[in-house]
C-alpha atoms as a PDB file:
ATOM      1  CA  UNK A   1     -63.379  93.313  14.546  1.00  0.00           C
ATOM      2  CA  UNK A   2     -66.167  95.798  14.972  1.00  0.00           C
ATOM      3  CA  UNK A   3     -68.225  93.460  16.235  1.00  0.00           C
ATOM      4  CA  UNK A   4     -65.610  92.245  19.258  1.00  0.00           C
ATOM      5  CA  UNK A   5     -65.602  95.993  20.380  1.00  0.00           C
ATOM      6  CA  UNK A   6     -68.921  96.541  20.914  1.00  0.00           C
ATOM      7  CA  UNK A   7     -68.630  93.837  22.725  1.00  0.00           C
ATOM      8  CA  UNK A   8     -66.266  94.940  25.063  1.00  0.00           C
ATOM      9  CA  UNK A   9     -62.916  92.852  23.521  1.00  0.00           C
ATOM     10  CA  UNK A  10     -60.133  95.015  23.713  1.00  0.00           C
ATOM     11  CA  UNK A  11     -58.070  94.318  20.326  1.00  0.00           C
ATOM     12  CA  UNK A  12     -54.562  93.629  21.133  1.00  0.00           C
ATOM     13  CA  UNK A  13     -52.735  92.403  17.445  1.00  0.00           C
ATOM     14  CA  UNK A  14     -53.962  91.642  14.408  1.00  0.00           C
ATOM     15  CA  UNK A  15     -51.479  89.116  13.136  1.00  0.00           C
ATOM     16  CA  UNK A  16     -51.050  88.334   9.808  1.00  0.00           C
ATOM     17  CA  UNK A  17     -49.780  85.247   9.006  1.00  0.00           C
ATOM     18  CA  UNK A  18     -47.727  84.899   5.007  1.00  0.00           C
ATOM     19  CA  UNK A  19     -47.847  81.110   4.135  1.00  0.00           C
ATOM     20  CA  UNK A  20     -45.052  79.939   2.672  1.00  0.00           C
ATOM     21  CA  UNK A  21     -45.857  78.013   0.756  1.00  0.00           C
ATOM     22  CA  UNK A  22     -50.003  78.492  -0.399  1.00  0.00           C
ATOM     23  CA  UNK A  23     -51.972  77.107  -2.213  1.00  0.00           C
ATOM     24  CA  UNK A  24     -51.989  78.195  -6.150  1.00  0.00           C
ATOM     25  CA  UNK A  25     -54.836  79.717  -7.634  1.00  0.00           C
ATOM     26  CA  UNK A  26     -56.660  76.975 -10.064  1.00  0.00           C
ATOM     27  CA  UNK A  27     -58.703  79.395 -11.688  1.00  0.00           C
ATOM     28  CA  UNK A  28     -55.891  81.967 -12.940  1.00  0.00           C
ATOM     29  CA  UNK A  29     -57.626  84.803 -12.560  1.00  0.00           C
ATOM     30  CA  UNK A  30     -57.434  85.939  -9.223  1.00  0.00           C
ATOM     31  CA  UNK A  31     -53.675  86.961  -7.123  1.00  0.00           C
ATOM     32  CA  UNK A  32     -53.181  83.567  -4.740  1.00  0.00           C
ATOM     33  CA  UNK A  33     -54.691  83.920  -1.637  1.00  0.00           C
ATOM     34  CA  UNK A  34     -51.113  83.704   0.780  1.00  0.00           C
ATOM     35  CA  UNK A  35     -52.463  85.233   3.948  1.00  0.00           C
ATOM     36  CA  UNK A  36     -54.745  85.088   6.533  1.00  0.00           C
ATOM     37  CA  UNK A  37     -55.149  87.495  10.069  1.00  0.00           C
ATOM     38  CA  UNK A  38     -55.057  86.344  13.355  1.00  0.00           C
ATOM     39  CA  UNK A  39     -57.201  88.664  16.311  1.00  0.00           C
ATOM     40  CA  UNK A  40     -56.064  88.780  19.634  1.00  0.00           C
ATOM     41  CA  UNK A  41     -57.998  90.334  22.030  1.00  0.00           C
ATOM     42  CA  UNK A  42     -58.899  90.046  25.621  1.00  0.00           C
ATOM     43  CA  UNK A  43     -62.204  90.194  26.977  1.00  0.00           C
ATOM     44  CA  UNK A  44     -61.552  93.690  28.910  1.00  0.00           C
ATOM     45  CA  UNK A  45     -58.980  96.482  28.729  1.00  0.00           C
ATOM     46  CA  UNK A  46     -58.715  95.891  32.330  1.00  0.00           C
ATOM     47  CA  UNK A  47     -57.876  92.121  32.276  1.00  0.00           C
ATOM     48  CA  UNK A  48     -54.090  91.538  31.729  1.00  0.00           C
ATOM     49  CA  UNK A  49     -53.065  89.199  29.744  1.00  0.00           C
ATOM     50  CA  UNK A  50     -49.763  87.199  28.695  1.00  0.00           C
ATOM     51  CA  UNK A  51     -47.601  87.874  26.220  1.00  0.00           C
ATOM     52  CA  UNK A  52     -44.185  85.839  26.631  1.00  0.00           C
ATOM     53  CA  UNK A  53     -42.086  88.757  24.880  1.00  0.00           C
ATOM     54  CA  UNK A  54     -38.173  87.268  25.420  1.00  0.00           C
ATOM     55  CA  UNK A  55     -39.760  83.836  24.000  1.00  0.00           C
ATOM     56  CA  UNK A  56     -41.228  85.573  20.615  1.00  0.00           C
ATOM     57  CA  UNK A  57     -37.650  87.375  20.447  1.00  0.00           C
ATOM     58  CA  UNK A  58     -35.866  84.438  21.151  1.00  0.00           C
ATOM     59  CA  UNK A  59     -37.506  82.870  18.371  1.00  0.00           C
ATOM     60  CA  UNK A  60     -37.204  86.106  16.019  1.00  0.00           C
ATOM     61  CA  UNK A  61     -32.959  85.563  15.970  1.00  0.00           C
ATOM     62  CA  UNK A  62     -33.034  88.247  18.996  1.00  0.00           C
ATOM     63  CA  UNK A  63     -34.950  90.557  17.059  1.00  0.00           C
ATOM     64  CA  UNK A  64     -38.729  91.749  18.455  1.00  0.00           C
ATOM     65  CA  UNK A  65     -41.192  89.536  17.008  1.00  0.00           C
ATOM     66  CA  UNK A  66     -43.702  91.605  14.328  1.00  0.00           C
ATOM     67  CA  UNK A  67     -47.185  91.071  13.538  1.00  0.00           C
ATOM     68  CA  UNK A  68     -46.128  89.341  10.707  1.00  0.00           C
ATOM     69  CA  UNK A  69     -45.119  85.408  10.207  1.00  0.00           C
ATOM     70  CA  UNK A  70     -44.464  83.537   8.049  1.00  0.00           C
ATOM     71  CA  UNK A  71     -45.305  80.111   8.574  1.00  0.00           C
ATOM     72  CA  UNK A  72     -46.219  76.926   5.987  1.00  0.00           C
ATOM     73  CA  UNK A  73     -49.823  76.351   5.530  1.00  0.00           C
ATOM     74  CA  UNK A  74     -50.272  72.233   6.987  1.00  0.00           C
ATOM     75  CA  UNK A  75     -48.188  69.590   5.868  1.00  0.00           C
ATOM     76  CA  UNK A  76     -49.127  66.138   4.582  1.00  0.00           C
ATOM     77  CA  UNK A  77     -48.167  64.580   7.584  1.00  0.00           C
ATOM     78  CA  UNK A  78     -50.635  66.902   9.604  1.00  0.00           C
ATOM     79  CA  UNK A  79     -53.500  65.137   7.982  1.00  0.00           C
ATOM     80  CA  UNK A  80     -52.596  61.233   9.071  1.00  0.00           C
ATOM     81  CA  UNK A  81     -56.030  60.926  10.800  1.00  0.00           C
ATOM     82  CA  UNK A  82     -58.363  62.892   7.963  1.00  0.00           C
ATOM     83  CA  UNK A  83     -58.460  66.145   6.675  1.00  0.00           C
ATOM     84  CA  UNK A  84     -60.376  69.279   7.893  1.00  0.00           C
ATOM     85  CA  UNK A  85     -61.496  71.908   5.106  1.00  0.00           C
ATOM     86  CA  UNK A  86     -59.881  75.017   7.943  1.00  0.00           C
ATOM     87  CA  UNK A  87     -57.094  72.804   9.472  1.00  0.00           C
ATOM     88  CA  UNK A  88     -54.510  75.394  10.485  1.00  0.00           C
ATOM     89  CA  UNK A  89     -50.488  74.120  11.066  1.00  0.00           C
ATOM     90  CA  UNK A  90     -49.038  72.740  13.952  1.00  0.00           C
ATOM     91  CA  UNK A  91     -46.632  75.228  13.166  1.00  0.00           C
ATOM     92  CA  UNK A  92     -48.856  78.210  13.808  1.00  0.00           C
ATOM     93  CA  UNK A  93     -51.014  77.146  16.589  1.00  0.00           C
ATOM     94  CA  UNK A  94     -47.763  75.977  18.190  1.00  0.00           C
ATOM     95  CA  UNK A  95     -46.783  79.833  18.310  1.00  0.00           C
ATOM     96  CA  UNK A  96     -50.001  80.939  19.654  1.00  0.00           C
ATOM     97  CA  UNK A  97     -49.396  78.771  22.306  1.00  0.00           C
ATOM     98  CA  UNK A  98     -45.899  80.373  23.279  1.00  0.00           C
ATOM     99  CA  UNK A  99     -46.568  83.538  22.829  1.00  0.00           C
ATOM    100  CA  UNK A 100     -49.669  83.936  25.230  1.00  0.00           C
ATOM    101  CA  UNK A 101     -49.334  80.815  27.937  1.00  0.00           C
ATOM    102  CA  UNK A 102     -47.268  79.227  29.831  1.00  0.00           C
ATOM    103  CA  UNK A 103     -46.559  75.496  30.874  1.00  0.00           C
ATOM    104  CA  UNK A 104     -49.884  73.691  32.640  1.00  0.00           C
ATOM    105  CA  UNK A 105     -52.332  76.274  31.611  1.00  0.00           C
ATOM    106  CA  UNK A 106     -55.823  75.302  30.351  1.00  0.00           C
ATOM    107  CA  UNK A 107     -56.755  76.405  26.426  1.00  0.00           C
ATOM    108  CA  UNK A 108     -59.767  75.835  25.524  1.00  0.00           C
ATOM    109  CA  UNK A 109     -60.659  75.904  21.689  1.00  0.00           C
ATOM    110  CA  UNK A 110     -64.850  76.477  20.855  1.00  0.00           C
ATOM    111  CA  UNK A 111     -64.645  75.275  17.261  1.00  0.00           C
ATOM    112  CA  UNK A 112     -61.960  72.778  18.057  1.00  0.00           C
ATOM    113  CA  UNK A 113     -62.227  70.790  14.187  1.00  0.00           C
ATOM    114  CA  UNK A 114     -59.215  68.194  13.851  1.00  0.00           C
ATOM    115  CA  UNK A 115     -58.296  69.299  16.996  1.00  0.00           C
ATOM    116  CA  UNK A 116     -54.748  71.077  15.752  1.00  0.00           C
ATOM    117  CA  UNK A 117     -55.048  73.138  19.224  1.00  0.00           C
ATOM    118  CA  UNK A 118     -54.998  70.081  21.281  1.00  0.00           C
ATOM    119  CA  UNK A 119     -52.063  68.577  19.364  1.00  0.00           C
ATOM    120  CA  UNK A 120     -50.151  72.112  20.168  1.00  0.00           C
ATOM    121  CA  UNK A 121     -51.125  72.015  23.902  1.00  0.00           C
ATOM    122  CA  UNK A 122     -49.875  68.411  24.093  1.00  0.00           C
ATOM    123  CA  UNK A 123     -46.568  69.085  22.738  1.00  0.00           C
ATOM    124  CA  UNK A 124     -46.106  71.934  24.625  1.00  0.00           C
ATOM    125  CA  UNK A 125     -47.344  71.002  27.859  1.00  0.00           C
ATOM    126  CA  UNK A 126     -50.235  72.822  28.112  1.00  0.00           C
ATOM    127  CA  UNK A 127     -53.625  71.191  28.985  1.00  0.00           C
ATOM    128  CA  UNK A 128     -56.420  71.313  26.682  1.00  0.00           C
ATOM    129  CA  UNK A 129     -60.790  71.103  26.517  1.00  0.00           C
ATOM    130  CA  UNK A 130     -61.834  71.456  22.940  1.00  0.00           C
ATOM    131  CA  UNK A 131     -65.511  72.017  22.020  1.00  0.00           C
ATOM    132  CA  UNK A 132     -66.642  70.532  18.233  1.00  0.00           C
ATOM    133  CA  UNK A 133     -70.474  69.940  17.312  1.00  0.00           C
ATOM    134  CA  UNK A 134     -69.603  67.832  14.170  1.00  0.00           C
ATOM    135  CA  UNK A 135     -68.978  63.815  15.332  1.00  0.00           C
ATOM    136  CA  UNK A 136     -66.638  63.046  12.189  1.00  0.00           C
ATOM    137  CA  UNK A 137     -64.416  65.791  13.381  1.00  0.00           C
ATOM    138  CA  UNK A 138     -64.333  64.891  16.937  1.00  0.00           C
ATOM    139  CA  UNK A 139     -62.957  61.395  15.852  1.00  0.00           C
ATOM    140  CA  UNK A 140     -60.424  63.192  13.947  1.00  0.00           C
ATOM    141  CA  UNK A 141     -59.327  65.248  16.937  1.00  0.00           C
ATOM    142  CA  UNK A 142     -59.237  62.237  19.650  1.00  0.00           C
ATOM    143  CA  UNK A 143     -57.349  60.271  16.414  1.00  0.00           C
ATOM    144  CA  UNK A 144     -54.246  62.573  16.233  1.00  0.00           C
ATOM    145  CA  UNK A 145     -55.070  62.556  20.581  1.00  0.00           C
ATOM    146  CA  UNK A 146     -54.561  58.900  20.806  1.00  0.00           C
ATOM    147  CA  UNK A 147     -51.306  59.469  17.785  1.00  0.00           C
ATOM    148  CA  UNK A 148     -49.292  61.436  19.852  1.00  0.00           C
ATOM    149  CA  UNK A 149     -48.882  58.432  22.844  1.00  0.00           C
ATOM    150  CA  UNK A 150     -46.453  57.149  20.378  1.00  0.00           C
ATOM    151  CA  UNK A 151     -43.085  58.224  21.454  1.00  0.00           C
ATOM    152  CA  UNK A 152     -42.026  58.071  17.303  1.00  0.00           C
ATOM    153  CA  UNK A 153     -45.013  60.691  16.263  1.00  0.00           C
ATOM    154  CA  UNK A 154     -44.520  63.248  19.401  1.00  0.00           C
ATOM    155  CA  UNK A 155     -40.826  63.055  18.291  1.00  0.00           C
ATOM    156  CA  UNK A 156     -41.810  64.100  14.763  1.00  0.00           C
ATOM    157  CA  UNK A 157     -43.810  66.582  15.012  1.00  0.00           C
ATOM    158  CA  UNK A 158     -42.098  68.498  17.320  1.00  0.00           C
ATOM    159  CA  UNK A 159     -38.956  68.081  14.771  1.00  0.00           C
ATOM    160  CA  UNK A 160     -40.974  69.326  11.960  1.00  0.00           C
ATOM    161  CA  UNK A 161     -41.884  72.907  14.020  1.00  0.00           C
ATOM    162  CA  UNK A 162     -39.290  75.126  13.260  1.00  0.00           C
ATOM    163  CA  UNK A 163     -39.470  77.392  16.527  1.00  0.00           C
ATOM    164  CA  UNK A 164     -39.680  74.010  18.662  1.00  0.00           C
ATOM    165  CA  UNK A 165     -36.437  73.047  17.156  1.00  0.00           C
ATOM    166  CA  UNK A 166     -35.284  76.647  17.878  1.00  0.00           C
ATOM    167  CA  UNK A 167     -35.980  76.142  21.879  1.00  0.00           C
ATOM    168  CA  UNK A 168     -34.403  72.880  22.168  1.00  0.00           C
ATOM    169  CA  UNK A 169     -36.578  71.523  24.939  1.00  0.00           C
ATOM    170  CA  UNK A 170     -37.483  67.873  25.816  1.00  0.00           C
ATOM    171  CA  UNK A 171     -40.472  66.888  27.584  1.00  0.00           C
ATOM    172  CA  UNK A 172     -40.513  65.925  31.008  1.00  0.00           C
ATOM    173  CA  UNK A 173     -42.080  61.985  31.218  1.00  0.00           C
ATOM    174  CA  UNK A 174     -43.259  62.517  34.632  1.00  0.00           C
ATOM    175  CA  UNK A 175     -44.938  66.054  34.875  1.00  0.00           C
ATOM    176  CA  UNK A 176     -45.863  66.212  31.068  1.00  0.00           C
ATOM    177  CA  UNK A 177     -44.076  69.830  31.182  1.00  0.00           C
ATOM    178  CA  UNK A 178     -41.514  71.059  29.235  1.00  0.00           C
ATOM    179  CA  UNK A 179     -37.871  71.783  31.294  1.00  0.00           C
ATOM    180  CA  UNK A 180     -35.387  74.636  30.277  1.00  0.00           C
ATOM    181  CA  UNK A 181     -38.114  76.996  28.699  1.00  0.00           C
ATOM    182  CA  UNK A 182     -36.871  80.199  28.981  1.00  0.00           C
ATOM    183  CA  UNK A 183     -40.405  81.735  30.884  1.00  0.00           C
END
């Protein structure tokens, strides 16, 4: 975090996100390892930045969202195309995505992996430029790309994302933008 400052970030949250449901600890001699933090920052203190507040509480049962969540770590049916050693939920990257953009806007992920941020921006409407040195991992992302033009596998994974299911929104087949968000 340090490191950001100097360089002029401006730290906004640290988020913490409590799996679920993690993995245990083979070894038995260490606690299991349930969390892991989440930075947001902006690039100045004078850049604003977007932070859909009534969304979060919607999806907090009317309550202000915290700095805490607790999400499952990624499902079995997250890995249909290959597994990534860092692959991070649908479920989490999916509330990234609400919480700081709105329908149509570009995301761009540097270290895009299995390509779990372009999955998110699909569902939700957003678009999406990923950036990912390693070829095997590419294939993996355009895979799960090229997955989601099946009406069936859209469906399910936005059924298996608790705070989708919480919005109740459908996709609009013409735009590619989700109606009835409440932004």
């Amino acid at each position: 975090m340090q490191q950001l400052i100097k360089l002029g970030f401006k730290i906004l949250n640290v988020i913490i996100w409590a799996k679920t449901n993690p993995a245990p600890n083979i070894s038995c001699r260490y606690f299991t390892h349930s969390t892991e933090f989440i930075i947001w920052a902006r690039k100045s203190s004078k850049v604003a930045h977007k932070y859909n507040y009534e969304l979060m509480k919607q999806l907090n049962d009317d309550k202000q969202m915290t700095d805490v969540w607790q999400l499952p770590t990624i499902g079995r049916w997250e890995k249909s195309c290959g597994k990534h050693p860092t692959q991070k939920p649908l479920a989490l990257l999916s509330r990234i995505i609400l919480a700081s953009t709105l329908p149509g806007q570009w995301i761009l992920d540097p270290f895009a992996g299995s390509g779990t941020t372009g999955v998110a921006s699909t569902l939700l409407g957003r678009r999406f430029l990923g950036i990912e040195q390693d070829e095997s991992f590419v294939e993996m992302s355009r895979m799960r790309r090229e997955e989601l033009n099946l009406p069936h596998v859209a469906e399910l994974y936005r059924s298996k994302i608790k705070d989708l299911n919480k919005l109740n929104f459908t996709l609009n087949e013409e735009t590619g933008l989700y109606g009835d968000l409440p932004f």
